[in-house]
C-alpha atoms as a PDB file:
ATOM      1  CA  UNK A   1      15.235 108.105  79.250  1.00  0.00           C
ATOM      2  CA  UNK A   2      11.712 109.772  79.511  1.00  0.00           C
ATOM      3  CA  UNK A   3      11.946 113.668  80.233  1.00  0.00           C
ATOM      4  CA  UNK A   4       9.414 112.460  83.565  1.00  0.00           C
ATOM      5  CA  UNK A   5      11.866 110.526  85.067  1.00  0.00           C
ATOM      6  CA  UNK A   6      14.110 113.242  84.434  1.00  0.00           C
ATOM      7  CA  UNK A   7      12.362 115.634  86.339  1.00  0.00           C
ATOM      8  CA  UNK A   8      11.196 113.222  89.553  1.00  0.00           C
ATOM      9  CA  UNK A   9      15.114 112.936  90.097  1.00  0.00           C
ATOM     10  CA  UNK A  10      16.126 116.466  89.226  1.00  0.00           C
ATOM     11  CA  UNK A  11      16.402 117.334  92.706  1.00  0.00           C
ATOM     12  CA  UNK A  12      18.709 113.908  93.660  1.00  0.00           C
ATOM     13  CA  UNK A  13      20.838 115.682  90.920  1.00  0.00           C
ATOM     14  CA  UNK A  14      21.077 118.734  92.642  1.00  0.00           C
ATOM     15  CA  UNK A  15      22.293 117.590  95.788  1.00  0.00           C
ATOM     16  CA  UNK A  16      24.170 114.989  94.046  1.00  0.00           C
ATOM     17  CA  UNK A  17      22.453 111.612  95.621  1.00  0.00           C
ATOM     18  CA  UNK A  18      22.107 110.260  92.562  1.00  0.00           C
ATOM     19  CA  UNK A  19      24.331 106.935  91.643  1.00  0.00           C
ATOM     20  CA  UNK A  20      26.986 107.402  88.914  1.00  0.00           C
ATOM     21  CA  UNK A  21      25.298 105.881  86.248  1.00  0.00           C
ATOM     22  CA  UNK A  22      21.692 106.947  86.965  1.00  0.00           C
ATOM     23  CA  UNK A  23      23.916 111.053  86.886  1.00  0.00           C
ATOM     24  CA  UNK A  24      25.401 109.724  83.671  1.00  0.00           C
ATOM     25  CA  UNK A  25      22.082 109.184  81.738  1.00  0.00           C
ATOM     26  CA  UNK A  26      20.626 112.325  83.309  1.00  0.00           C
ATOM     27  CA  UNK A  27      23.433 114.494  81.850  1.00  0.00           C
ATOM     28  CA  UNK A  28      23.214 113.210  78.635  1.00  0.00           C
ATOM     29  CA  UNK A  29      19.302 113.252  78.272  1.00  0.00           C
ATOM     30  CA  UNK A  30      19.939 116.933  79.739  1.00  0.00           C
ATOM     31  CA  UNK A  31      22.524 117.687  76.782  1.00  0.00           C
ATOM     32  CA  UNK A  32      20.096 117.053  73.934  1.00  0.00           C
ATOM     33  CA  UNK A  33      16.182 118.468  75.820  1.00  0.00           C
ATOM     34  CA  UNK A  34      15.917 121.977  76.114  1.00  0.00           C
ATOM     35  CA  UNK A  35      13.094 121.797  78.455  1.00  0.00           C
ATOM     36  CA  UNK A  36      14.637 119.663  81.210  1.00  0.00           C
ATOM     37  CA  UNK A  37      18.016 121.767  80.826  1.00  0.00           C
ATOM     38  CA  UNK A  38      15.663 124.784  81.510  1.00  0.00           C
ATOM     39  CA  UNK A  39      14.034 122.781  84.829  1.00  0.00           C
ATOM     40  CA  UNK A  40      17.277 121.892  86.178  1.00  0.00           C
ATOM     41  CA  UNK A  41      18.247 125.682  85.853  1.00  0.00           C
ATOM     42  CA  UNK A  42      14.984 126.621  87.753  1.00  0.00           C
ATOM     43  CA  UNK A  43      15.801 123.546  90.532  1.00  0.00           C
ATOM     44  CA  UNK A  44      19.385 125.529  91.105  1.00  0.00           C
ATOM     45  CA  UNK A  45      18.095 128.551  91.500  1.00  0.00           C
ATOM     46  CA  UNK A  46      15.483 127.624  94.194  1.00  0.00           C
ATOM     47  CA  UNK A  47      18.633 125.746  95.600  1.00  0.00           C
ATOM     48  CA  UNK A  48      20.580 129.040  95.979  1.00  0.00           C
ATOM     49  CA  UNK A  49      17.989 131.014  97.226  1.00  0.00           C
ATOM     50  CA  UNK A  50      17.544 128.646  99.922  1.00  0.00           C
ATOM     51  CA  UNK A  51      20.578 128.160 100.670  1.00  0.00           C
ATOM     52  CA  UNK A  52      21.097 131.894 100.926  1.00  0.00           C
ATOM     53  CA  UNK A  53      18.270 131.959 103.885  1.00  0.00           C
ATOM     54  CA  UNK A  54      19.138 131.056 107.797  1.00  0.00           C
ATOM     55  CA  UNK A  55      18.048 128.041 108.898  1.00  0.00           C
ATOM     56  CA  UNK A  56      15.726 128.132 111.131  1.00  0.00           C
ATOM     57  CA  UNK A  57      15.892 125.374 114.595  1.00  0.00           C
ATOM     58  CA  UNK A  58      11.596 124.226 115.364  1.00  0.00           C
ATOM     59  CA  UNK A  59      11.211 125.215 118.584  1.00  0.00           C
ATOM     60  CA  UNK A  60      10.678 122.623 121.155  1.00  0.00           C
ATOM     61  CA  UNK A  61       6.727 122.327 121.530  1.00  0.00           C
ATOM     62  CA  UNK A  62       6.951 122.126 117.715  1.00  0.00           C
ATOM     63  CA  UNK A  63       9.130 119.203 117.816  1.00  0.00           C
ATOM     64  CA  UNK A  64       6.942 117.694 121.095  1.00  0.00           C
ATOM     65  CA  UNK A  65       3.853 117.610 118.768  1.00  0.00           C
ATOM     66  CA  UNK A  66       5.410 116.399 116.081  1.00  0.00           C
ATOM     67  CA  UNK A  67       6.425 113.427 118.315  1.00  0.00           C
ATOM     68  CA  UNK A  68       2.972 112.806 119.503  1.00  0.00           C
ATOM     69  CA  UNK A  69       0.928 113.078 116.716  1.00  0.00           C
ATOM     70  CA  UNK A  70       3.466 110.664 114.985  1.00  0.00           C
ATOM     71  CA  UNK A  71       3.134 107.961 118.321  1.00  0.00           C
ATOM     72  CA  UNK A  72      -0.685 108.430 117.917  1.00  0.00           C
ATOM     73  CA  UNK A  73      -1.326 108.085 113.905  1.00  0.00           C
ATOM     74  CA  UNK A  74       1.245 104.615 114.304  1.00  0.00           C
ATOM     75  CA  UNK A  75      -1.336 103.825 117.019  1.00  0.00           C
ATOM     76  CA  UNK A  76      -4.383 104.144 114.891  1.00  0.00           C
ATOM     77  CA  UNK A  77      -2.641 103.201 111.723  1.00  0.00           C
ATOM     78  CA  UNK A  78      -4.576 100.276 109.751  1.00  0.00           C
ATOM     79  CA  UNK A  79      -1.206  97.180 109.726  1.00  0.00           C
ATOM     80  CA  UNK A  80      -1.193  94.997 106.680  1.00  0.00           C
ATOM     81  CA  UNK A  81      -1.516  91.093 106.788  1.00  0.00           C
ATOM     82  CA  UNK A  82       1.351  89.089 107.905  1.00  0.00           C
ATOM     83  CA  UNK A  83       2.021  87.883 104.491  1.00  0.00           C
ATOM     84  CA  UNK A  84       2.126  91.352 103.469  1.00  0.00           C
ATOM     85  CA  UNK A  85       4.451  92.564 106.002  1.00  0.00           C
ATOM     86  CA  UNK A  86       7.061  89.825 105.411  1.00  0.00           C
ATOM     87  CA  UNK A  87       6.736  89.376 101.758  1.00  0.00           C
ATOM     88  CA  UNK A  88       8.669  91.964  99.526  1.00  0.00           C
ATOM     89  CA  UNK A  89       9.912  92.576  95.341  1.00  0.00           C
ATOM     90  CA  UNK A  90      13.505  91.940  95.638  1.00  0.00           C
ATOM     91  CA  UNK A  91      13.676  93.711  92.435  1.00  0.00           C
ATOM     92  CA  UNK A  92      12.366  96.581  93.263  1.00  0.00           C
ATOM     93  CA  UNK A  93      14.654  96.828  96.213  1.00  0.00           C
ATOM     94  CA  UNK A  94      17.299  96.235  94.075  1.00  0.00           C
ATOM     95  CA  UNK A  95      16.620  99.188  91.595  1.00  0.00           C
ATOM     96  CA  UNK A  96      16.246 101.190  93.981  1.00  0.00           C
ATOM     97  CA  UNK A  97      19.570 100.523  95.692  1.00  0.00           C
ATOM     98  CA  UNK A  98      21.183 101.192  92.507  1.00  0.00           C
ATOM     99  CA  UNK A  99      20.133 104.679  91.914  1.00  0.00           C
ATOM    100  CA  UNK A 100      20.024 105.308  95.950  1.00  0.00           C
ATOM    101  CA  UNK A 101      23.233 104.859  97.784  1.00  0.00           C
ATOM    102  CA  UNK A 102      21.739 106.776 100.728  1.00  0.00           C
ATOM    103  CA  UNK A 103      19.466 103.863 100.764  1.00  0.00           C
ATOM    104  CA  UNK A 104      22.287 101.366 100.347  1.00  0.00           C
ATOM    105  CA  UNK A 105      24.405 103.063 102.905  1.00  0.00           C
ATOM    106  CA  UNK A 106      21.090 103.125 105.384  1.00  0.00           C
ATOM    107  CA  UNK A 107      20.693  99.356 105.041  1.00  0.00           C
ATOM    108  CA  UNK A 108      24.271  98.795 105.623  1.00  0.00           C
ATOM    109  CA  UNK A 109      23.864 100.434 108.631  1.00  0.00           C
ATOM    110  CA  UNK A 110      20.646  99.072 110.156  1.00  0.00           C
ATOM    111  CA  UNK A 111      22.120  95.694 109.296  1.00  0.00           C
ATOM    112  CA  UNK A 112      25.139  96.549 111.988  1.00  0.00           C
ATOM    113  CA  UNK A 113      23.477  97.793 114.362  1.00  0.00           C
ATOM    114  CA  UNK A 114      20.823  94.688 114.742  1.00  0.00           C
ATOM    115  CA  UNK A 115      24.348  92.698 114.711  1.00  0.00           C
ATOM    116  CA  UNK A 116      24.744  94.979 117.877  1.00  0.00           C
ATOM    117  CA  UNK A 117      21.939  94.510 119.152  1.00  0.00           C
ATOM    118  CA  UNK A 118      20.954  91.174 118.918  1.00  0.00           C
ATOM    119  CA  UNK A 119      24.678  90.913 120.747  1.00  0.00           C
ATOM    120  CA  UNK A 120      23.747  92.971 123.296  1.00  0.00           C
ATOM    121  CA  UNK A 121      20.250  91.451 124.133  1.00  0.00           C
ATOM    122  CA  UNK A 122      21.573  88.106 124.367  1.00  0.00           C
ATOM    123  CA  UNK A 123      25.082  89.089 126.713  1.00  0.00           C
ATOM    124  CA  UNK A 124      24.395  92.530 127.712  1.00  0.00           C
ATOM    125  CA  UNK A 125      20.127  92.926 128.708  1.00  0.00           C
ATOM    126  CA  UNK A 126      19.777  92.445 132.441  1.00  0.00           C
ATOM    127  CA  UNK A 127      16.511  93.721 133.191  1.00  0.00           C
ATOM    128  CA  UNK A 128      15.308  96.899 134.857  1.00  0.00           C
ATOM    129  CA  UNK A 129      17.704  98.776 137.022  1.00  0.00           C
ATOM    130  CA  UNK A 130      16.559 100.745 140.002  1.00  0.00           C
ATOM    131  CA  UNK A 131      18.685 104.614 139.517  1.00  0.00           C
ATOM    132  CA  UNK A 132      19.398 106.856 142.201  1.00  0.00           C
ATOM    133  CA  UNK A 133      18.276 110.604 141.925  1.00  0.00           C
ATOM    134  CA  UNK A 134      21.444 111.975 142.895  1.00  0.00           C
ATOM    135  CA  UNK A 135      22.783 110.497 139.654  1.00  0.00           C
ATOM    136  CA  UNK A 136      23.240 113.062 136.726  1.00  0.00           C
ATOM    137  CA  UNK A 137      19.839 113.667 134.848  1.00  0.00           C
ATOM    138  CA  UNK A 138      19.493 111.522 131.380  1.00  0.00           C
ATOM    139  CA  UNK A 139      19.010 113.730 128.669  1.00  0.00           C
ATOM    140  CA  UNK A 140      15.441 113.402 126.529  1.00  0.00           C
ATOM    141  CA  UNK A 141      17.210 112.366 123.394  1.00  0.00           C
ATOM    142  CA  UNK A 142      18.438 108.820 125.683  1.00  0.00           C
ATOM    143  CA  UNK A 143      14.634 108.092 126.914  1.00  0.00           C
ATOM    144  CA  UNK A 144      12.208 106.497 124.613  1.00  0.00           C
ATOM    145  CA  UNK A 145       9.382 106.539 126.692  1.00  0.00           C
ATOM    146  CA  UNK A 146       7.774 107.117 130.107  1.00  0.00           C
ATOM    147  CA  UNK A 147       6.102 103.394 131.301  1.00  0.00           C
ATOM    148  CA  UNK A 148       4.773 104.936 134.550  1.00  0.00           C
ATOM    149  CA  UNK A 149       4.315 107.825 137.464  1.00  0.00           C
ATOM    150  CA  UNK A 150       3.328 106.696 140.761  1.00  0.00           C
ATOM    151  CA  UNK A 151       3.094 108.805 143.486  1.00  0.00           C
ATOM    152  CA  UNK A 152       3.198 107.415 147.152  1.00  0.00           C
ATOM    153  CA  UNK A 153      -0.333 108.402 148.303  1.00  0.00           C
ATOM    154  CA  UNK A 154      -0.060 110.744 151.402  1.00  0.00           C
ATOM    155  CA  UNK A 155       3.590 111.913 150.478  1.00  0.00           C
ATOM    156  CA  UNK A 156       5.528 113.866 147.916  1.00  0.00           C
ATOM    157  CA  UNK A 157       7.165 110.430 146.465  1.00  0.00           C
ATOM    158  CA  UNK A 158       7.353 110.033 142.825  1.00  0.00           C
ATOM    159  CA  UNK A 159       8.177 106.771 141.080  1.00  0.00           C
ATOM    160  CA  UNK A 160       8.947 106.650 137.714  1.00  0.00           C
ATOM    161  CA  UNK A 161       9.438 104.069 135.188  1.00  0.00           C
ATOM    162  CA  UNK A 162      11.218 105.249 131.960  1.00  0.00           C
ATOM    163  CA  UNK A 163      13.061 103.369 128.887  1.00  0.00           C
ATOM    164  CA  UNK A 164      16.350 103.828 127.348  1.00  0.00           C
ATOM    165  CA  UNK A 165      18.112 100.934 125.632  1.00  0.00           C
ATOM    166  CA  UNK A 166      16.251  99.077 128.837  1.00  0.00           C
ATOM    167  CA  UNK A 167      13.529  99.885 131.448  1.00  0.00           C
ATOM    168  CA  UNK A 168      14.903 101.931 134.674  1.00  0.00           C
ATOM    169  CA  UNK A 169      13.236 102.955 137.814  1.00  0.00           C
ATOM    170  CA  UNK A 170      13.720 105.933 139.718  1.00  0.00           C
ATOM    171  CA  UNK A 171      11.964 107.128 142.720  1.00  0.00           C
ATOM    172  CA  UNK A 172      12.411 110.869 144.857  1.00  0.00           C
ATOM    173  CA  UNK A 173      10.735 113.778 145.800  1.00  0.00           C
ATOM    174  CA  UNK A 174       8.342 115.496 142.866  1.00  0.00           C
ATOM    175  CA  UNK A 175      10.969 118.784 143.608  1.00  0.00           C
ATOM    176  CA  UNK A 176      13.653 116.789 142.877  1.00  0.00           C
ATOM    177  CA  UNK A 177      15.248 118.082 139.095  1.00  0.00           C
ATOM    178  CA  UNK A 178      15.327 114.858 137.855  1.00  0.00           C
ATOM    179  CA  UNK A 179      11.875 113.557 138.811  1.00  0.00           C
ATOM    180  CA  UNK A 180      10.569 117.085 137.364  1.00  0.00           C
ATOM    181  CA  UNK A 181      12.810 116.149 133.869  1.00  0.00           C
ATOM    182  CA  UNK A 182      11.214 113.132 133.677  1.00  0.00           C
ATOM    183  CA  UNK A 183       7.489 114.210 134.161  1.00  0.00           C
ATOM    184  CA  UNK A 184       7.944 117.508 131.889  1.00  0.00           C
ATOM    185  CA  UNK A 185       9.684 114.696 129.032  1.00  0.00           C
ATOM    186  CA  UNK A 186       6.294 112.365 129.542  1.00  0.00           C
ATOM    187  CA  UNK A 187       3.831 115.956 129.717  1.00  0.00           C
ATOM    188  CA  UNK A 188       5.005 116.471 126.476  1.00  0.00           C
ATOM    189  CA  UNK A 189       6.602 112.902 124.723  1.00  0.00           C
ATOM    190  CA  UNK A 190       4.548 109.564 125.957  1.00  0.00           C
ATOM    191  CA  UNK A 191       2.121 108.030 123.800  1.00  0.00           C
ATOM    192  CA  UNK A 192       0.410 106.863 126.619  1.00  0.00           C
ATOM    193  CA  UNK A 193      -2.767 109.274 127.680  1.00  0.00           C
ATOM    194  CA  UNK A 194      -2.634 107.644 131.262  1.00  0.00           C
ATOM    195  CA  UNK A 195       0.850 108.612 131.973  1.00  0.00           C
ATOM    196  CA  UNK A 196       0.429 112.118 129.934  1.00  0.00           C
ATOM    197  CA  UNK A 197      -2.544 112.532 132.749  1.00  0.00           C
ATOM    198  CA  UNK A 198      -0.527 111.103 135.448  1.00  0.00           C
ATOM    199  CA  UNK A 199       2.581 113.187 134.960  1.00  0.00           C
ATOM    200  CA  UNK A 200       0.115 116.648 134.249  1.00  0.00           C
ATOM    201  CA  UNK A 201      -1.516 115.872 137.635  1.00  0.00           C
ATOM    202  CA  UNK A 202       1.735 115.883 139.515  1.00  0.00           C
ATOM    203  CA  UNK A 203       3.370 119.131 137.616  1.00  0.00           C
ATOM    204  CA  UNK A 204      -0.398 120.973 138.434  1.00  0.00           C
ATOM    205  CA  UNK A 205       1.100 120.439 141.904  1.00  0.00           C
ATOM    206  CA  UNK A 206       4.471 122.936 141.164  1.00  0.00           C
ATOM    207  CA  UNK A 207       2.989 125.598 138.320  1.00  0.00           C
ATOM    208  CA  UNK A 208       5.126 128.497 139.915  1.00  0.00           C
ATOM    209  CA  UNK A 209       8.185 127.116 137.794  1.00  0.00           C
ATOM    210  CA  UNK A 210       8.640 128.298 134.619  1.00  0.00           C
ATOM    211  CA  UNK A 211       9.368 125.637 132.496  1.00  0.00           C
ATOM    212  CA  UNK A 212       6.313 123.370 134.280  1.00  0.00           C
ATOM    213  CA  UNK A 213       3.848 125.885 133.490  1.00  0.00           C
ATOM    214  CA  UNK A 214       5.138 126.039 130.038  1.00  0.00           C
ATOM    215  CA  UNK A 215       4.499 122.229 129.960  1.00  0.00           C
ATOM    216  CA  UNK A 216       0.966 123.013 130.980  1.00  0.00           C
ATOM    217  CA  UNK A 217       0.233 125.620 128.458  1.00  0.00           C
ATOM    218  CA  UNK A 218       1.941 122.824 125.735  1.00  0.00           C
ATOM    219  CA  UNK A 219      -0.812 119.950 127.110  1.00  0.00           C
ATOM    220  CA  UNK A 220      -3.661 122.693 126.814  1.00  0.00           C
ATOM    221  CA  UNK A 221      -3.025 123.353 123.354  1.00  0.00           C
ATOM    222  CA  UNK A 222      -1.350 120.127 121.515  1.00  0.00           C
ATOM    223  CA  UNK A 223      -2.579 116.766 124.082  1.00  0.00           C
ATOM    224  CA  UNK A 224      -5.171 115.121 121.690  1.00  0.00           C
ATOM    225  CA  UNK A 225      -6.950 113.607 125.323  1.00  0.00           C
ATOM    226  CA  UNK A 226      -9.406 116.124 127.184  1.00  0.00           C
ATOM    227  CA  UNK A 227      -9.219 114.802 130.588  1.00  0.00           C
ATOM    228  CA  UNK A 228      -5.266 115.571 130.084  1.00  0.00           C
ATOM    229  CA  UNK A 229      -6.217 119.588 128.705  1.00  0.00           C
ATOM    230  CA  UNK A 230      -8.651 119.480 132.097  1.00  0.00           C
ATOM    231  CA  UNK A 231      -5.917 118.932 133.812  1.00  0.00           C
ATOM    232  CA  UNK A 232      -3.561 121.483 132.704  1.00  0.00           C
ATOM    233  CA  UNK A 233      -6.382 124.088 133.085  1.00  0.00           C
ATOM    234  CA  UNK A 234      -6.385 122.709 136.640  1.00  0.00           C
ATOM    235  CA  UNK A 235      -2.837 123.645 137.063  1.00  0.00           C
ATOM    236  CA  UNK A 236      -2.975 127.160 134.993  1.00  0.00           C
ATOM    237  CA  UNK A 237      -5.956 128.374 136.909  1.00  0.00           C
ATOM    238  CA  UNK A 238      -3.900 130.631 139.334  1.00  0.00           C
ATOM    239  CA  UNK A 239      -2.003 132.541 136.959  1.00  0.00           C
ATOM    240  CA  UNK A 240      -4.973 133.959 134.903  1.00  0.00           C
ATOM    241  CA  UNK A 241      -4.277 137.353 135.962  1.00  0.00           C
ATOM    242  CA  UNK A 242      -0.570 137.251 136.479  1.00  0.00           C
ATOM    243  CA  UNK A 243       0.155 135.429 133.017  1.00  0.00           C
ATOM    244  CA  UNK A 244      -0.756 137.246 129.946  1.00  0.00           C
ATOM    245  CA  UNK A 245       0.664 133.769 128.120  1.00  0.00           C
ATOM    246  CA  UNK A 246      -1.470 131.486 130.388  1.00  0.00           C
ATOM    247  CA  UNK A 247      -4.578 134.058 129.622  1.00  0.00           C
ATOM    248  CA  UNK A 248      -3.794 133.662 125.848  1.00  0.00           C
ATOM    249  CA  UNK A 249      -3.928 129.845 125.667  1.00  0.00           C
ATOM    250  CA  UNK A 250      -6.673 129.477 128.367  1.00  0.00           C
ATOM    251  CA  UNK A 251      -8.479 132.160 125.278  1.00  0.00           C
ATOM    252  CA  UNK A 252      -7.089 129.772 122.166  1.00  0.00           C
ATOM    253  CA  UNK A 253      -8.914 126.933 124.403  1.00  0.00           C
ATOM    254  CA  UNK A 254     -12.060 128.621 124.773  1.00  0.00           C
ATOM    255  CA  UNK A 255     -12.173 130.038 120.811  1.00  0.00           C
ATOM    256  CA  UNK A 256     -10.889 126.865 119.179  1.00  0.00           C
ATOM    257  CA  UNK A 257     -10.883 123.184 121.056  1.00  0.00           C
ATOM    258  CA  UNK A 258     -13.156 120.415 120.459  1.00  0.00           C
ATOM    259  CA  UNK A 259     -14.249 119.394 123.719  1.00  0.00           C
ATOM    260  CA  UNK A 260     -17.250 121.175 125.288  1.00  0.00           C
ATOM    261  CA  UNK A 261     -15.630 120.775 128.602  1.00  0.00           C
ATOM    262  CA  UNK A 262     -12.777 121.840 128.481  1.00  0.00           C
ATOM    263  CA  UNK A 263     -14.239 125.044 126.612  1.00  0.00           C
ATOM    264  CA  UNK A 264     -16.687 125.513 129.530  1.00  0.00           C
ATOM    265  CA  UNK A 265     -13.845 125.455 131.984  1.00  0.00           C
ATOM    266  CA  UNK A 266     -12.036 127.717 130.604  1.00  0.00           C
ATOM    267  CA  UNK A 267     -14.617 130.194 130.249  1.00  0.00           C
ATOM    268  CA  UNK A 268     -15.071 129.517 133.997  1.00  0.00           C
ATOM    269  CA  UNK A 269     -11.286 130.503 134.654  1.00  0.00           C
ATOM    270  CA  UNK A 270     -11.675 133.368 132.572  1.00  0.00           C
ATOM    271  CA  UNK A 271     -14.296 134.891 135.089  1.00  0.00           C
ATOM    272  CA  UNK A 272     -12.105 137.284 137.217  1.00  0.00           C
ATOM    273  CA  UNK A 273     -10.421 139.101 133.779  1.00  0.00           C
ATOM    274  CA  UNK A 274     -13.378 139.764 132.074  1.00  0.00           C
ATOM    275  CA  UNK A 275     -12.403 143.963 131.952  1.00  0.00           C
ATOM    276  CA  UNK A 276      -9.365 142.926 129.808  1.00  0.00           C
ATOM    277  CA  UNK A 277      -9.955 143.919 125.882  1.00  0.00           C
ATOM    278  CA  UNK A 278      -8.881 141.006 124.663  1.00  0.00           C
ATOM    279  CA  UNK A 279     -11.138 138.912 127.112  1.00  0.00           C
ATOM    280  CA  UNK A 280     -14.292 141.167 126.654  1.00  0.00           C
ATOM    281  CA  UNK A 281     -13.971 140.752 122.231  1.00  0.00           C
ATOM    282  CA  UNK A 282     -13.601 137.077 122.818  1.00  0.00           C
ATOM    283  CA  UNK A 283     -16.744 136.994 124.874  1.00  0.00           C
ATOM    284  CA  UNK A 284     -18.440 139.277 122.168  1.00  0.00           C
ATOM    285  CA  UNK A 285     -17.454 137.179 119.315  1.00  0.00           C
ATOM    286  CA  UNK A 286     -19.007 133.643 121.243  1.00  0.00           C
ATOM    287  CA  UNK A 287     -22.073 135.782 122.667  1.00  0.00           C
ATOM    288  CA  UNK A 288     -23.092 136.693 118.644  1.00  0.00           C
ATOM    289  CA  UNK A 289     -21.591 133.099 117.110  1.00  0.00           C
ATOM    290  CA  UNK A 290     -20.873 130.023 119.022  1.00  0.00           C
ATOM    291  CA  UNK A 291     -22.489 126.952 118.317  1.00  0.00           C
ATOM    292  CA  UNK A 292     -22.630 126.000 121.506  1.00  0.00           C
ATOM    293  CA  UNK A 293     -25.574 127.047 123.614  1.00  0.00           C
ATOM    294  CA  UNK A 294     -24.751 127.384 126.993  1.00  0.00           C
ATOM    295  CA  UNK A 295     -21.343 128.918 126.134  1.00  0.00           C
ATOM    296  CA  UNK A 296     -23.333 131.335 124.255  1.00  0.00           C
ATOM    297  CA  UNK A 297     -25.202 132.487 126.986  1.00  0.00           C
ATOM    298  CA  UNK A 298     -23.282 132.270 129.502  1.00  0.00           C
ATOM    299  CA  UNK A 299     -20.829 134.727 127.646  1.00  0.00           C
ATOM    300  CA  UNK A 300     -23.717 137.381 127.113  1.00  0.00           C
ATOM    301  CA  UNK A 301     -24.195 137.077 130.743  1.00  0.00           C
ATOM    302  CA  UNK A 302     -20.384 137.435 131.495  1.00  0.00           C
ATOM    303  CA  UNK A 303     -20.619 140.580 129.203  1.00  0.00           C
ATOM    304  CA  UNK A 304     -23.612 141.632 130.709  1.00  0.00           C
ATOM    305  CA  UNK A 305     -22.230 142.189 134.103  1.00  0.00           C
ATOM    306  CA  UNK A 306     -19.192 144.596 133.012  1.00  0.00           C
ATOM    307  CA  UNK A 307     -19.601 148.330 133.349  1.00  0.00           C
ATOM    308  CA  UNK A 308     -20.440 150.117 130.633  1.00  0.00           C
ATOM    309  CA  UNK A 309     -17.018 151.476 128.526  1.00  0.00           C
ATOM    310  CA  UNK A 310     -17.892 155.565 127.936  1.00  0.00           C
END
């Protein structure tokens, strides 16, 4: 046993995942090298020291962007030929069952639950079901993804089309809670731009509540389509002066995203709080610095129109 293999699997050894045999070999190549003996000593103590820190839960809009850039880099990401996809070393799976039984026990399981649900498409799939509002609220972890928000034209309607194990429908008023858990879940979840837009145009239309402005301020900072940030600056656009958190990420917009747009309409919104500090040294900074032309000028003439500070 090579002192490299050794130390790729030093860790598995730590937290005991590795198979009986593969442990075996490592103990006795540990017995007789000095220097690996001294690297699983080093491993351990890292372990402890970790383990002797809290553990900390991501907060949700950490977790929401995690989602979505996931969804959009398996959107972009380059597939391999068919042949490629459906041909595989057996042998290689093999050895690395046998020094994996988290693997094994993974495979074991994925293999029972497409028993379940091949059962379940052929006796149990009966197409979308329409759900009543009233109903309790699904939580986020049951929906996979937001297919649609329609809203009646020339009423408060909402229809929305969501998955779970199988497409539902549910249609109320956009103040109804569950309509609003549904479009803050696509705001923040759905790989789909159109529905991310769709669902931000409907919560610009409630931004007194609390956890839809938060939404907003997530879509401003983390959606990776424009027209959706537009949007959200739409729906932030009244609490400029009322928000110091909406002021912040309207300022993170305006220092650091990458469309011109958006970056001009935020300096637009930032207009009537010009005499706040933080405002004024943002505008100083992009008079002096920005690439951008008109953004440059238009924040000299921004500062220019401030009283003088004695």
């Amino acid at each position: 046993m090579k002192c490299e293999w050794v130390h790729e699997n030093i860790v598995l050894f730590v937290y005991n995942e590795l198979a009986d045999d593969a442990r075996f070999e490592l103990e006795q190549h540990l017995a007789r090298c000095p220097e690996c003996t001294a690297e699983l000593k080093a491993v351990r103590k890292f372990h402890v020291a970790l383990s002797s820190l809290p553990v900390e839960e991501p907060s949700p809009n950490l977790v929401a962007a995690a989602r979505m850039r996931l969804q959009e880099a398996l959107e972009t990401a380059e597939q391999g030929g068919v042949w490629q996809r459906l041909t595989f070393d057996p042998w290689t799976w093999l050895r690395q069952m046998r020094f994996s039984p988290a693997l094994a026990a993974v495979l074991l399981i994925v293999g029972f639950a497409g028993g379940i649900g091949a059962t379940y498409s052929i006796f149990g799939n009966r197409g979308p079901v329409a759900v009543d509002t009233n109903s309790s609220a699904p939580s986020q972890a049951s929906i996979t993804g937001i297919r649609s928000v329609i809203q009646e034209p020339g009423s408060d309607k909402v229809t929305i089309k969501f998955d779970t194990t199988r497409t539902e429908d549910v249609e109320g008023s956009i103040n109804d809670q569950r309509i609003q858990q549904l479009l803050l879940f696509a705001a923040r979840n759905n790989y789909n731009s159109g529905v991310r837009m769709d669902s931000v145009d409907l919560l610009t239309q409630t931004p007194n509540d609390a956890h839809v402005r938060e939404a907003l301020i997530y879509a401003l900072r983390y959606d990776s389509n424009p027209g959706v940030r537009l949007k959200a600056l739409e729906g932030l656009s009244g609490y400029v002066k009322s928000d110091t958190r909406v002021r912040d990420a309207i300022l993170e917009a305006l220092m650091n995203d990458s469309n011109s747009g958006v970056r001009t309409q935020a300096l637009q919104l930032l207009r009537p709080v010009t005499a706040d500090s933080s405002v004024r040294n943002v505008l100083t900074q992009l008079s002096q610095n920005d690439k951008n032309q008109y953004i440059r000028s238009q924040a000299r003439n921004m500062l220019a129109q401030l009283p003088e500070i004695d």
